[in-house]
PDB file of N, CA and C in Angstrom:
ATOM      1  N   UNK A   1     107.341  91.592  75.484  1.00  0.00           N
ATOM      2  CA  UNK A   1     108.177  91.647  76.660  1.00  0.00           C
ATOM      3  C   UNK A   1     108.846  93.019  76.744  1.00  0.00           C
ATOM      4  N   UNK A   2     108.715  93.561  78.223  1.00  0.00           N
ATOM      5  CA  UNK A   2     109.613  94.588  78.054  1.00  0.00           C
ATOM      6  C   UNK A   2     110.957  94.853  77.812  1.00  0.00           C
ATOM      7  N   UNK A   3     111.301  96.017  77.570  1.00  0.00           N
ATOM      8  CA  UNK A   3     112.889  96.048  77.630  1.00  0.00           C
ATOM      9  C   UNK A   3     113.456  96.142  78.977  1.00  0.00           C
ATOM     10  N   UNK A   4     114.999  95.810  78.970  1.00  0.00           N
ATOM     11  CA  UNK A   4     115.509  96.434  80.491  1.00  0.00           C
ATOM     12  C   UNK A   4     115.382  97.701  80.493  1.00  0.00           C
ATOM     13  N   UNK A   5     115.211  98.922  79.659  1.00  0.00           N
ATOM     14  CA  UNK A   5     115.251 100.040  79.655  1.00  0.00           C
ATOM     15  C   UNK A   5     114.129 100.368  79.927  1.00  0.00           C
ATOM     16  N   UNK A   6     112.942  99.642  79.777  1.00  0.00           N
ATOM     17  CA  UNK A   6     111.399 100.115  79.915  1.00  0.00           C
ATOM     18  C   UNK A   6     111.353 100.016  81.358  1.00  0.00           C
ATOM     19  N   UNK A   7     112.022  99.157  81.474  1.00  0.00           N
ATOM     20  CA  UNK A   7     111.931  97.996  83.451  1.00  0.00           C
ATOM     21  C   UNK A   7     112.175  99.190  84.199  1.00  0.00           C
ATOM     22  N   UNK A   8     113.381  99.381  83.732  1.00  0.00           N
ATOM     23  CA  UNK A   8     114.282 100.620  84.833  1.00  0.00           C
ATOM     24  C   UNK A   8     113.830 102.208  84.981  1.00  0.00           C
ATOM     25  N   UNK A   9     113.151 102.529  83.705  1.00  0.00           N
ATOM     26  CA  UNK A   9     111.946 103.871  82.995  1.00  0.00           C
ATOM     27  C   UNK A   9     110.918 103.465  84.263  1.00  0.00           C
ATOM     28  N   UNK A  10     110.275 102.180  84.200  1.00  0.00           N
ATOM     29  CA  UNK A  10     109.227 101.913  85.166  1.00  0.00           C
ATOM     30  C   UNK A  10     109.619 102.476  86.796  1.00  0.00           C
ATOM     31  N   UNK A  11     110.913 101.481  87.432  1.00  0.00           N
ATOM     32  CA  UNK A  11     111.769 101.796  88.189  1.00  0.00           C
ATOM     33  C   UNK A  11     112.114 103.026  89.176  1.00  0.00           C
ATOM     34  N   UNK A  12     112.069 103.950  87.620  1.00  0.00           N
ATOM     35  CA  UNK A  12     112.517 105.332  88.065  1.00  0.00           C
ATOM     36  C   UNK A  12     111.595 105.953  88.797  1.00  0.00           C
ATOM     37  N   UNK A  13     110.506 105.666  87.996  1.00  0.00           N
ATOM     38  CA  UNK A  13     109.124 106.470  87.792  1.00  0.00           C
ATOM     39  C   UNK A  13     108.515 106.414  89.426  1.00  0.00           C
ATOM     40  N   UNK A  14     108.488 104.910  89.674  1.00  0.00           N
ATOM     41  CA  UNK A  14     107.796 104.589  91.017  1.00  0.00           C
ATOM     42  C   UNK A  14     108.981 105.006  92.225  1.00  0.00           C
ATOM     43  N   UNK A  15     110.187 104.972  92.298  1.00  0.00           N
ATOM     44  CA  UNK A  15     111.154 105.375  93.042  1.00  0.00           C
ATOM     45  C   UNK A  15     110.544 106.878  93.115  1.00  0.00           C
ATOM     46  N   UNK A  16     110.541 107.660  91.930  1.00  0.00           N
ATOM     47  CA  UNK A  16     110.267 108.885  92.262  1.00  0.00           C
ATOM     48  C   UNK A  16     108.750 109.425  92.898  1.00  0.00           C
ATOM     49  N   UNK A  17     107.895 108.185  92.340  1.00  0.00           N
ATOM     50  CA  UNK A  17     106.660 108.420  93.135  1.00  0.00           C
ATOM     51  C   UNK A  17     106.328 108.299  94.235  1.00  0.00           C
ATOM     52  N   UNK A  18     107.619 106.811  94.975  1.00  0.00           N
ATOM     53  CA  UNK A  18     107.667 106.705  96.477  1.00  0.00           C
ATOM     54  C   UNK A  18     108.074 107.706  96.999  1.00  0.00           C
ATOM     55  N   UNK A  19     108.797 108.443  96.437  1.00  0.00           N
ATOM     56  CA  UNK A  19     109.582 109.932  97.520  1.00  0.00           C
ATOM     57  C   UNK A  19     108.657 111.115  97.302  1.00  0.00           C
ATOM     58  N   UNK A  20     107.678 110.985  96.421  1.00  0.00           N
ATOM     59  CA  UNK A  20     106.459 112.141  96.224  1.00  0.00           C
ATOM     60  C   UNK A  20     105.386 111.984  97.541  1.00  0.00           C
ATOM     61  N   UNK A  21     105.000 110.737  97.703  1.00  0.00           N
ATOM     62  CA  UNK A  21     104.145 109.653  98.812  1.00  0.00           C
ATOM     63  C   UNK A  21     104.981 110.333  99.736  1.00  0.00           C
ATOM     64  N   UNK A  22     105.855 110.133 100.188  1.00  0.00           N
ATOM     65  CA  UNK A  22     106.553 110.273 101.426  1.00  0.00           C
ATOM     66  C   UNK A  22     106.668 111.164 102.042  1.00  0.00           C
ATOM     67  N   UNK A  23     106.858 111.967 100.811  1.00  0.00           N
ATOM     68  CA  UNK A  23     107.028 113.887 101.635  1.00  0.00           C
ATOM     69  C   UNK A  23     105.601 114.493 101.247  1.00  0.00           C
ATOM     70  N   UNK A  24     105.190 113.842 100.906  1.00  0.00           N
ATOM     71  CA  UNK A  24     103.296 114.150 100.887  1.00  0.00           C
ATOM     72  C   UNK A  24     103.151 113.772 102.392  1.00  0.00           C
ATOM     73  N   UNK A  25     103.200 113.030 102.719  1.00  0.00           N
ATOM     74  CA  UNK A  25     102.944 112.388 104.082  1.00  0.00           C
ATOM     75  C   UNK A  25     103.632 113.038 105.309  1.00  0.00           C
ATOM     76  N   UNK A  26     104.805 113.983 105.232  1.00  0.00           N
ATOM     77  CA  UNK A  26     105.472 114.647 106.322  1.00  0.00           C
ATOM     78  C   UNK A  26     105.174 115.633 106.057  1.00  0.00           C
ATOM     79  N   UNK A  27     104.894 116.118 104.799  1.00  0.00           N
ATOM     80  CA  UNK A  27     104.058 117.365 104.755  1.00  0.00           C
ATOM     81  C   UNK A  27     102.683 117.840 104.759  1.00  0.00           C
ATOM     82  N   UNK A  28     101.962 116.907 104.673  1.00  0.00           N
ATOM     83  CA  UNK A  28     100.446 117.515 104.438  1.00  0.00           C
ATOM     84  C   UNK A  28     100.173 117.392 103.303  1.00  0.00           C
ATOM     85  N   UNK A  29     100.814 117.330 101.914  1.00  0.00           N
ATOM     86  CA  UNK A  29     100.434 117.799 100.504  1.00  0.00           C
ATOM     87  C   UNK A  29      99.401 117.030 100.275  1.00  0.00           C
ATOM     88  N   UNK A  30      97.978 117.727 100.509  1.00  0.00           N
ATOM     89  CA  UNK A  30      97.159 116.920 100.026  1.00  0.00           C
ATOM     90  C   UNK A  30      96.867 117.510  98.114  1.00  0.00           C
ATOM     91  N   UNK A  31      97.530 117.965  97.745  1.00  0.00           N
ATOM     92  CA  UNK A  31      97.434 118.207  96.153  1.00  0.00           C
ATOM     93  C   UNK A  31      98.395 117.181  95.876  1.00  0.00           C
ATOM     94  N   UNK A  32      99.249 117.227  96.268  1.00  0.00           N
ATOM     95  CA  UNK A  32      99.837 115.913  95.635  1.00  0.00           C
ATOM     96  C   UNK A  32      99.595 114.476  95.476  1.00  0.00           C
ATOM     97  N   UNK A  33      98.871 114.445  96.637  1.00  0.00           N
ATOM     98  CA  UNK A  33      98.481 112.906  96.926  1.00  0.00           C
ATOM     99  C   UNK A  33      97.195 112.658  96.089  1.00  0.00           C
ATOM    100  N   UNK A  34      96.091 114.185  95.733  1.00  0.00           N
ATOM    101  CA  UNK A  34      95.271 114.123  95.107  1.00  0.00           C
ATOM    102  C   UNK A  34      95.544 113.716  93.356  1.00  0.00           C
ATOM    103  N   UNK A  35      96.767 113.733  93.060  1.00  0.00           N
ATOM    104  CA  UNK A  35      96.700 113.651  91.563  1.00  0.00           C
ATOM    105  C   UNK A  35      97.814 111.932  91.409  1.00  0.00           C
ATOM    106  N   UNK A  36      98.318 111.650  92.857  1.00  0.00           N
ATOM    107  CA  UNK A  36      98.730 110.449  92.638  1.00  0.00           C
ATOM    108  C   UNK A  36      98.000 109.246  92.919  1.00  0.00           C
ATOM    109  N   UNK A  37      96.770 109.486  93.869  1.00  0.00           N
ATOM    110  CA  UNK A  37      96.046 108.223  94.406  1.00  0.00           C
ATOM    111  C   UNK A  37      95.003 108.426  93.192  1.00  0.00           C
ATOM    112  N   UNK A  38      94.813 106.497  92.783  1.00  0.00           N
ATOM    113  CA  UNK A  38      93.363 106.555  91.886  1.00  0.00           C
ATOM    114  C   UNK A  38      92.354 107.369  92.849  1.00  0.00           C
ATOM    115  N   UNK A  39      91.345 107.007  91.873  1.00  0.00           N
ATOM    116  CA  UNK A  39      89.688 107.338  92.867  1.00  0.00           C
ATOM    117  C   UNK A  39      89.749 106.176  93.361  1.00  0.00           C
ATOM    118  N   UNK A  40      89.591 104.570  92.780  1.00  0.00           N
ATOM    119  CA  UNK A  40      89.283 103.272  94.198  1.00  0.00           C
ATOM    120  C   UNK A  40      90.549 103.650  94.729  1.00  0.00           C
ATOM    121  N   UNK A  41      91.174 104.282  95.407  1.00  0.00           N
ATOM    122  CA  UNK A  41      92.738 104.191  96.155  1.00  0.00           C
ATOM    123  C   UNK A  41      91.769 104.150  97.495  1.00  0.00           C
ATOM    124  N   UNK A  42      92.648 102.745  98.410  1.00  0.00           N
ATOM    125  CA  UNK A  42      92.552 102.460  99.658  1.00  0.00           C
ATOM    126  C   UNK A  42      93.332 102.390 100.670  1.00  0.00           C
ATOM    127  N   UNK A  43      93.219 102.793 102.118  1.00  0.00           N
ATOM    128  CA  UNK A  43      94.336 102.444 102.972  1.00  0.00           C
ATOM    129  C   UNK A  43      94.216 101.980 103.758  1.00  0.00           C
ATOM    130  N   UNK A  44      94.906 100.737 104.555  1.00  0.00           N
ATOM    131  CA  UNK A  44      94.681 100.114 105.679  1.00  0.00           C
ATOM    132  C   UNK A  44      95.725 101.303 106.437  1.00  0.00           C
ATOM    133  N   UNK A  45      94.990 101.775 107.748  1.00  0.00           N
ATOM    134  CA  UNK A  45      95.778 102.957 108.514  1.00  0.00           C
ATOM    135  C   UNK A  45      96.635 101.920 110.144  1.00  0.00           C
ATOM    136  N   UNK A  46      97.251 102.294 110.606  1.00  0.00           N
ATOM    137  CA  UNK A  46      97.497 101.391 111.442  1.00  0.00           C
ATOM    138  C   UNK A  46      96.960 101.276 112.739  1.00  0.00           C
ATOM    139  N   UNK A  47      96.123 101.626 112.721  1.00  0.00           N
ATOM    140  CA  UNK A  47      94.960 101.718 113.564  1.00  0.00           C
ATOM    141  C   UNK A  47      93.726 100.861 113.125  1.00  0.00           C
ATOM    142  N   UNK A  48      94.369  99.679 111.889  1.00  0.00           N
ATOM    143  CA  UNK A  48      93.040  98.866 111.581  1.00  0.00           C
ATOM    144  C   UNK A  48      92.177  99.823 110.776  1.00  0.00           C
ATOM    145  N   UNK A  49      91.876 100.993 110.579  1.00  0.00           N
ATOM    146  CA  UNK A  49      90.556 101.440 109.793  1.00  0.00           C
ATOM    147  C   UNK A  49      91.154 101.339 108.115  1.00  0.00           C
ATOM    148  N   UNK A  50      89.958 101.279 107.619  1.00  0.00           N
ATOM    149  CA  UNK A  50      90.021 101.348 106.021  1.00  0.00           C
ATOM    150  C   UNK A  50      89.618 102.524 105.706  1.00  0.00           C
ATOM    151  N   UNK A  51      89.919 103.141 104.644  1.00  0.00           N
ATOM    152  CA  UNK A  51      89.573 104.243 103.950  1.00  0.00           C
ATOM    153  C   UNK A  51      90.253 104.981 103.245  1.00  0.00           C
ATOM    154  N   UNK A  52      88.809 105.256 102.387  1.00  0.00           N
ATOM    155  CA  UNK A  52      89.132 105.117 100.761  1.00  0.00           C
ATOM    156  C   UNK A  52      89.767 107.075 100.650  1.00  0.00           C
ATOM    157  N   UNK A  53      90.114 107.054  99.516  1.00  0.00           N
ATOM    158  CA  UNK A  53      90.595 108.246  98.586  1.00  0.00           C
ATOM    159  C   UNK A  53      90.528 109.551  99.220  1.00  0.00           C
ATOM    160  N   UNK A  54      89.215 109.926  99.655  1.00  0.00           N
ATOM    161  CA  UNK A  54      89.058 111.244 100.299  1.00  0.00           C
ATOM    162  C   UNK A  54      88.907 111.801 101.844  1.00  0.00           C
ATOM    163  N   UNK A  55      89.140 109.857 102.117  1.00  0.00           N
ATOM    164  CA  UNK A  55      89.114 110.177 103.954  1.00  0.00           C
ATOM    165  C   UNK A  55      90.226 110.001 103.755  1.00  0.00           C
ATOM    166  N   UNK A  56      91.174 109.432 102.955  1.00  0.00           N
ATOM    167  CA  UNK A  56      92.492 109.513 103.020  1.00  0.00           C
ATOM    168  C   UNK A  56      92.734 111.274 102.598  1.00  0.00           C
ATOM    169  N   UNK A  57      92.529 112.039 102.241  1.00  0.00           N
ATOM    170  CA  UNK A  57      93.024 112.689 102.106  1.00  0.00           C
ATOM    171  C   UNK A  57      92.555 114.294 103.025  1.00  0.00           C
ATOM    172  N   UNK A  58      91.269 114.033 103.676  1.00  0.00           N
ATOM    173  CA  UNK A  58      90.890 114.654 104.852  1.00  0.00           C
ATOM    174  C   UNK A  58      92.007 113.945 105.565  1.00  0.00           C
ATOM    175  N   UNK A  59      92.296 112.629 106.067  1.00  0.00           N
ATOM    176  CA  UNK A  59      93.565 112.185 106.897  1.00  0.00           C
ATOM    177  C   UNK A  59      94.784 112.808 106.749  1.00  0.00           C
ATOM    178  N   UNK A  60      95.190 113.413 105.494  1.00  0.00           N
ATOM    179  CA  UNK A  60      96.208 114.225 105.165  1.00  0.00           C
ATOM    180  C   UNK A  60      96.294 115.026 105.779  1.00  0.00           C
ATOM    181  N   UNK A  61      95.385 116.106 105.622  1.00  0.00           N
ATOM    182  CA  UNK A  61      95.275 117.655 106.011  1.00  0.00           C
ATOM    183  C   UNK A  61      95.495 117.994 107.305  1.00  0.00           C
ATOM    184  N   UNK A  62      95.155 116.775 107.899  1.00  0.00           N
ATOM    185  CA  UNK A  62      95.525 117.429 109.578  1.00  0.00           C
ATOM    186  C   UNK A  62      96.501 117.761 109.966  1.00  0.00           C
ATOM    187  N   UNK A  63      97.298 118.416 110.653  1.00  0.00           N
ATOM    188  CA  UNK A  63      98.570 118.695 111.417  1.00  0.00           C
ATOM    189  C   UNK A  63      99.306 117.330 111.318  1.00  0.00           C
ATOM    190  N   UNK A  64     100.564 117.267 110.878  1.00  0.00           N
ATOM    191  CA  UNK A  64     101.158 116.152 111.055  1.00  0.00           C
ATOM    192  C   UNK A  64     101.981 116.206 112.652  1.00  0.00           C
ATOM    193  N   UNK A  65     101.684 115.151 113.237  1.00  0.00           N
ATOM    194  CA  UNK A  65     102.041 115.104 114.889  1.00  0.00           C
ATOM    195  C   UNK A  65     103.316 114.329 114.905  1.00  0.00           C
ATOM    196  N   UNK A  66     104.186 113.837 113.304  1.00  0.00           N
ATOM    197  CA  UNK A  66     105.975 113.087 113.162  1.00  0.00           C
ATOM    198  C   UNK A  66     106.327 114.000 112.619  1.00  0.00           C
ATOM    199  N   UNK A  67     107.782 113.900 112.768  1.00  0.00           N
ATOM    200  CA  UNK A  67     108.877 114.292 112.133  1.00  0.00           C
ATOM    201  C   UNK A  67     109.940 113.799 112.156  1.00  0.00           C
ATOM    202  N   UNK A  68     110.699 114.197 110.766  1.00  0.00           N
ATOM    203  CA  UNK A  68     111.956 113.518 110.164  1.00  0.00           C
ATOM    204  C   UNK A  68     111.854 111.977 109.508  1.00  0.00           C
ATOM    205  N   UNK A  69     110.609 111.935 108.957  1.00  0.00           N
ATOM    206  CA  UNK A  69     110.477 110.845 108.171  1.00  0.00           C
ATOM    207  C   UNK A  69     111.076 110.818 106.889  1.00  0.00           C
ATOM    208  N   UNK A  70     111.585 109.153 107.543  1.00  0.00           N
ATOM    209  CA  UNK A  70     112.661 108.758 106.176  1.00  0.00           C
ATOM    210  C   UNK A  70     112.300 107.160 105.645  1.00  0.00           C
ATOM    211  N   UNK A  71     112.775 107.167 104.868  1.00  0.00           N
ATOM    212  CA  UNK A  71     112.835 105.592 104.407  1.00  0.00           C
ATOM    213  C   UNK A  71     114.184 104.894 104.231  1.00  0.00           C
ATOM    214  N   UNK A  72     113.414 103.237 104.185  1.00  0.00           N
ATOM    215  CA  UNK A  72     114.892 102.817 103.831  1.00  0.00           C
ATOM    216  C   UNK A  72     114.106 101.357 103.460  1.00  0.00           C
ATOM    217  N   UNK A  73     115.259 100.584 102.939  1.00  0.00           N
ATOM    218  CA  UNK A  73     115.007  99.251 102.697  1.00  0.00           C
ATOM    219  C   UNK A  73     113.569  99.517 101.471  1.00  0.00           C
ATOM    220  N   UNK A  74     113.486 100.126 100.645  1.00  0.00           N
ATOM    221  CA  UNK A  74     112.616 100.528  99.347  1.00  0.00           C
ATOM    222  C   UNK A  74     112.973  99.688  98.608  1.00  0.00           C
ATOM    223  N   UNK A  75     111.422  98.360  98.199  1.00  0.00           N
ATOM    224  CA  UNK A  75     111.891  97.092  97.461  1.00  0.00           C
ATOM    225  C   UNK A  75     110.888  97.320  96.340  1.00  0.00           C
ATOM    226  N   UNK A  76     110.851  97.842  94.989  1.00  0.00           N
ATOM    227  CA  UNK A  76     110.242  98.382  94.082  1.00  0.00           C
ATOM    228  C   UNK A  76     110.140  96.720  93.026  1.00  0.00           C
ATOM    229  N   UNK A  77     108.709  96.300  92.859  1.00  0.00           N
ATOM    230  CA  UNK A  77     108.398  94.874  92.450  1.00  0.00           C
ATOM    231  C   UNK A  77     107.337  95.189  91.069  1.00  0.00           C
ATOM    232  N   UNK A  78     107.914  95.325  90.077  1.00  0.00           N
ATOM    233  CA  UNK A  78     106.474  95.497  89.026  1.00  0.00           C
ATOM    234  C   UNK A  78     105.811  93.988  88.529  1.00  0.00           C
ATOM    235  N   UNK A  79     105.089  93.766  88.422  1.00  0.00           N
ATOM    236  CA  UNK A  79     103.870  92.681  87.880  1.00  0.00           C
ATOM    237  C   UNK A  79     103.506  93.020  86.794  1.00  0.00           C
ATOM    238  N   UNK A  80     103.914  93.188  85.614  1.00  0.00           N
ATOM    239  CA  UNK A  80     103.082  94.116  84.494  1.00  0.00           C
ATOM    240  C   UNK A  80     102.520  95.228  84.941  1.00  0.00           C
ATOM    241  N   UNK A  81     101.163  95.441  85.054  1.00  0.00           N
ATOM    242  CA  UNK A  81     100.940  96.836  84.689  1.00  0.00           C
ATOM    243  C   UNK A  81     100.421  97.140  86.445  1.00  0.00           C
ATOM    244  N   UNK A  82     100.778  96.510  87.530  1.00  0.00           N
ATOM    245  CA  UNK A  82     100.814  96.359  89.267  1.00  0.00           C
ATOM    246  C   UNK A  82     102.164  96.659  89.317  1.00  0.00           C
ATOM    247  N   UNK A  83     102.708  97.572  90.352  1.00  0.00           N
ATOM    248  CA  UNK A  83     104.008  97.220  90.890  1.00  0.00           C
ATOM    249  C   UNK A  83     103.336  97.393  92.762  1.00  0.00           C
ATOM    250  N   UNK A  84     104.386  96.492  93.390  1.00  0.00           N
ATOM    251  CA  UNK A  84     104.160  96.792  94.548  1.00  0.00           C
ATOM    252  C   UNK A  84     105.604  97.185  95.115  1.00  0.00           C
ATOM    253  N   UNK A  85     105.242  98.411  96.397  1.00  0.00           N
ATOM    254  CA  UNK A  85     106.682  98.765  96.758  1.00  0.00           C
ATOM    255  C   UNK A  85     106.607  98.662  98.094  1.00  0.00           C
ATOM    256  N   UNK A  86     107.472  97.645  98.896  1.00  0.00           N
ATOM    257  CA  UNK A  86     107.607  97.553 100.231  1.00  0.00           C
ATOM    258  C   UNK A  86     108.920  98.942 100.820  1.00  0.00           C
ATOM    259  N   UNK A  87     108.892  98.810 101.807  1.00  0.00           N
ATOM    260  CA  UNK A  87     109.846 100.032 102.402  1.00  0.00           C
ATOM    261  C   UNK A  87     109.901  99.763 104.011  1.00  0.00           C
ATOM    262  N   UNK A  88     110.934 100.498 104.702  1.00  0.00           N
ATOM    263  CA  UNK A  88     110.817 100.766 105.700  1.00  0.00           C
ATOM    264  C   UNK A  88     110.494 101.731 106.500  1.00  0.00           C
ATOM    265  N   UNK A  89     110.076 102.652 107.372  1.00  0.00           N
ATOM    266  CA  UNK A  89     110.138 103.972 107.572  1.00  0.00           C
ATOM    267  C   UNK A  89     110.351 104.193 108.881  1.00  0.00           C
ATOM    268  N   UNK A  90     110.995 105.516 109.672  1.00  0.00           N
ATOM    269  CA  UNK A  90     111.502 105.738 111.174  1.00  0.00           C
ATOM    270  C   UNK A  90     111.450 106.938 110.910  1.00  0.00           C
ATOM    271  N   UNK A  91     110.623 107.403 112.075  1.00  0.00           N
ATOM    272  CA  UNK A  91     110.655 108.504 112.287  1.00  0.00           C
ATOM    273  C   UNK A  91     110.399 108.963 113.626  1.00  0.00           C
ATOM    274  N   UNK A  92     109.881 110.815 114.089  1.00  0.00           N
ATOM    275  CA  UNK A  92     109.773 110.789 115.395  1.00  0.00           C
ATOM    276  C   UNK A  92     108.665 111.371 115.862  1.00  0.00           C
ATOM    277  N   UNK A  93     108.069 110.326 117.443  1.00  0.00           N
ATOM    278  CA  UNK A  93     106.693 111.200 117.429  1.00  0.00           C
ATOM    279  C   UNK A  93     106.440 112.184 118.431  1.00  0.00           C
ATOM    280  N   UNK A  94     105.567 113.142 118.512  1.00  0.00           N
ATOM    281  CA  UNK A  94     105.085 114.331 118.646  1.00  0.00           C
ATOM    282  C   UNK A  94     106.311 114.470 120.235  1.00  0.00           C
ATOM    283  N   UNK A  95     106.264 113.802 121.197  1.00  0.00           N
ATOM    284  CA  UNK A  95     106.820 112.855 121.730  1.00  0.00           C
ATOM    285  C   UNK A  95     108.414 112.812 122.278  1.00  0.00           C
ATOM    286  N   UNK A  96     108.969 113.023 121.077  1.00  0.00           N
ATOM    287  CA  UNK A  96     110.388 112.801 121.022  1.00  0.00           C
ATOM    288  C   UNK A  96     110.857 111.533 120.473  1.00  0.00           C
ATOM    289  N   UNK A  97     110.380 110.493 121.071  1.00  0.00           N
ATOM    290  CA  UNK A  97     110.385 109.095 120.851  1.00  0.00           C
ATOM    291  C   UNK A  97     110.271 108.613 119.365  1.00  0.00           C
ATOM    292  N   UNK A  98     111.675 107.794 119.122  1.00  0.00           N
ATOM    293  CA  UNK A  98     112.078 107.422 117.808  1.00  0.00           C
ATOM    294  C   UNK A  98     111.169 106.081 117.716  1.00  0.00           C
ATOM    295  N   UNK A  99     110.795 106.253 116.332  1.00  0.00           N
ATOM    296  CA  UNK A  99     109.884 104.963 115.819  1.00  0.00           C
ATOM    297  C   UNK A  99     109.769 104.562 114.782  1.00  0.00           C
ATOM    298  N   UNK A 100     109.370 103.568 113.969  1.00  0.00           N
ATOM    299  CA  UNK A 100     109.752 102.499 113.235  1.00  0.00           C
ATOM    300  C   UNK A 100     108.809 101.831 112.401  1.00  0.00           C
ATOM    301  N   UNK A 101     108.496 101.968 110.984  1.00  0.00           N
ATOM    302  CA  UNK A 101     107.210 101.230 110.826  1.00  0.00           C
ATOM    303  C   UNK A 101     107.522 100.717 109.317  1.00  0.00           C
ATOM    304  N   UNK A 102     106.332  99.926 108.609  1.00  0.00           N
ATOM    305  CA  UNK A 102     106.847  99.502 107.490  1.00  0.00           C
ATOM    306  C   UNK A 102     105.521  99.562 106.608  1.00  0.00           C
ATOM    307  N   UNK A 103     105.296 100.031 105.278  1.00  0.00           N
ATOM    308  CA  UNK A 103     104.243 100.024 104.622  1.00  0.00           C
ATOM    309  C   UNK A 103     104.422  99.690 103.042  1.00  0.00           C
ATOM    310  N   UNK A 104     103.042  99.084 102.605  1.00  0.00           N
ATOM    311  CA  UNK A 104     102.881  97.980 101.359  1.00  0.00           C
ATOM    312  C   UNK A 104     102.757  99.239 100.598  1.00  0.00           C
ATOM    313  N   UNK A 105     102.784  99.494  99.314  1.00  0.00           N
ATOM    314  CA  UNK A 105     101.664 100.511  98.273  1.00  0.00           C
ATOM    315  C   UNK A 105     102.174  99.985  97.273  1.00  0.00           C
ATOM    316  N   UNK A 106     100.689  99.717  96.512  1.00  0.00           N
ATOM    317  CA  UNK A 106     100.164  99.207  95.516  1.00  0.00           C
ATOM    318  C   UNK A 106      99.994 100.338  94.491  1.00  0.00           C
ATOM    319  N   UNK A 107     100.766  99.886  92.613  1.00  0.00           N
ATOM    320  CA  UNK A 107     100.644 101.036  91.956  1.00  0.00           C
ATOM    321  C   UNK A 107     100.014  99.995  90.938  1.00  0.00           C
ATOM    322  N   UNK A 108      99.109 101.222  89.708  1.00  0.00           N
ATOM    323  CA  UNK A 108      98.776 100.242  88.868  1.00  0.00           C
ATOM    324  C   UNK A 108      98.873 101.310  87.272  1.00  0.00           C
ATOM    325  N   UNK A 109      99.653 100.922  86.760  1.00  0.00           N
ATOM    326  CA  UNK A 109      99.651 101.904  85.626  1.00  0.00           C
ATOM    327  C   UNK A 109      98.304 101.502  84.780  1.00  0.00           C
ATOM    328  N   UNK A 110      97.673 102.960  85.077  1.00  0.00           N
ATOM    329  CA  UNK A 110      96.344 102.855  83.787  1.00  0.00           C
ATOM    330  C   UNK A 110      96.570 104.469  83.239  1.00  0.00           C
ATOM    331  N   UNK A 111      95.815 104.139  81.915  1.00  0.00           N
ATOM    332  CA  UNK A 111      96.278 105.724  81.050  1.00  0.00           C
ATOM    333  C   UNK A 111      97.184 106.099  80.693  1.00  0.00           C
ATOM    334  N   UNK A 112      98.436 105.205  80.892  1.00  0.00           N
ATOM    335  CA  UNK A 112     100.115 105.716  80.781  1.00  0.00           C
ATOM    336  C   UNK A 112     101.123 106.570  82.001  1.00  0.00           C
ATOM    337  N   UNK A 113      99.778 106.351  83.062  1.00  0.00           N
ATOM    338  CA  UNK A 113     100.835 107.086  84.307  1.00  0.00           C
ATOM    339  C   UNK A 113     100.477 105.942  85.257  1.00  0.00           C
ATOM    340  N   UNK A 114     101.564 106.039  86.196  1.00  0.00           N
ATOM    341  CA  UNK A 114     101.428 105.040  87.533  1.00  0.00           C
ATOM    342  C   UNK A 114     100.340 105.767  88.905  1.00  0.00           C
ATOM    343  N   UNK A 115      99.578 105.321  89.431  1.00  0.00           N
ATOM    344  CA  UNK A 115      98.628 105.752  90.256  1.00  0.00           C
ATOM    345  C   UNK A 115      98.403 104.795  91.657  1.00  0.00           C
ATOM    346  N   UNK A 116      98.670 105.015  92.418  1.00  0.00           N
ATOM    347  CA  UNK A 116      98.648 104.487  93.930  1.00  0.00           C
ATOM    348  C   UNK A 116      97.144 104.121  94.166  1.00  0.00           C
ATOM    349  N   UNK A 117      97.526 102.186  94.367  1.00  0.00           N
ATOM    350  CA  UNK A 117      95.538 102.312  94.220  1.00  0.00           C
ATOM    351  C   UNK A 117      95.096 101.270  95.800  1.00  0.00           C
ATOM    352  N   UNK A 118      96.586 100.917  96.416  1.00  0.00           N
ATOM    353  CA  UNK A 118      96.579 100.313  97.708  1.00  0.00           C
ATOM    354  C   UNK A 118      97.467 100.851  98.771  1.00  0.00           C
ATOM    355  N   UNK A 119      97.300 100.597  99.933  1.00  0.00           N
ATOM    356  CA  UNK A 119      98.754 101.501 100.782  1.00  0.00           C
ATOM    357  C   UNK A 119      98.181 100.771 102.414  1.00  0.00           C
ATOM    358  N   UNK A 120      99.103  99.686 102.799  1.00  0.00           N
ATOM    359  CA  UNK A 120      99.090  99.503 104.366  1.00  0.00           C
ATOM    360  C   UNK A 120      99.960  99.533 105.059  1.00  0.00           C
ATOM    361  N   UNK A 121     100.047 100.193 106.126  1.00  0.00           N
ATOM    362  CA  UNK A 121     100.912 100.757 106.904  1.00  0.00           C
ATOM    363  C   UNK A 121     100.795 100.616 108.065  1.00  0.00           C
ATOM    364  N   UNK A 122     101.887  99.652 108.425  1.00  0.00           N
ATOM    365  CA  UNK A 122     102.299  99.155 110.050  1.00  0.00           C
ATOM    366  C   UNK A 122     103.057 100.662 110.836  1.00  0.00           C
ATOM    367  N   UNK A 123     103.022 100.418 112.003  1.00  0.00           N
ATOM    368  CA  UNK A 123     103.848 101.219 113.145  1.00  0.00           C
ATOM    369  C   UNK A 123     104.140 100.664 114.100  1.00  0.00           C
TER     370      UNK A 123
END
């Protein structure tokens, strides 16, 4: 069994990985996202399409068309060696127009680091 100290070590780890995800995502960083998503890493986009690791990350690279993305309501759930982290997110599009969405991501510690191996995302 773990410790509370391992729990909260875990905790930290994925808190800090959700805010790596996040500003990967308002920024473009597709190096970052490259060393946090497994290889099976999948995304339901909110547009219904699936796709895996490297169309996700051609999906990165493009011009991001939001800004001022933030989160909130970040509900960090470990399962043993799964954590899943729900969230909220609002931001603004190309647009002006303030908006609102909410997305799942799935982590799975293999090798001793945590790695993003699911991610669906409402708008």
């Amino acid at each position: 069994m773990k410790t509370d100290t391992a729990i909260q070590s875990n905790i930290d780890a994925l808190t800090a990985l959700n805010s790596d995800y996040i500003h990967s995502v308002q920024h473009s960083d597709v190096q970052r996202f490259d060393e946090i998503l497994a290889e099976d890493f999948l995304c339901s986009n909110p547009d219904g399409s699936l796709v895996d690791k490297n169309q996700f990350l051609a999906q990165t690279a493009r011009p991001v068309m939001i800004s001022g993305l933030s989160v909130e309501d970040v509900r960090v759930r470990i399962l043993g060696d799964i954590a899943i982290i729900h969230a909220r997110t609002s931001y603004i599009t190309a647009d002006g127009a303030q908006r609102n969405g909410r997305y799942t991501d799935v982590w799975a510690h293999r090798n001793g680091k945590w790695l993003a191996v699911s991610a669906h995302v409402t708008r």
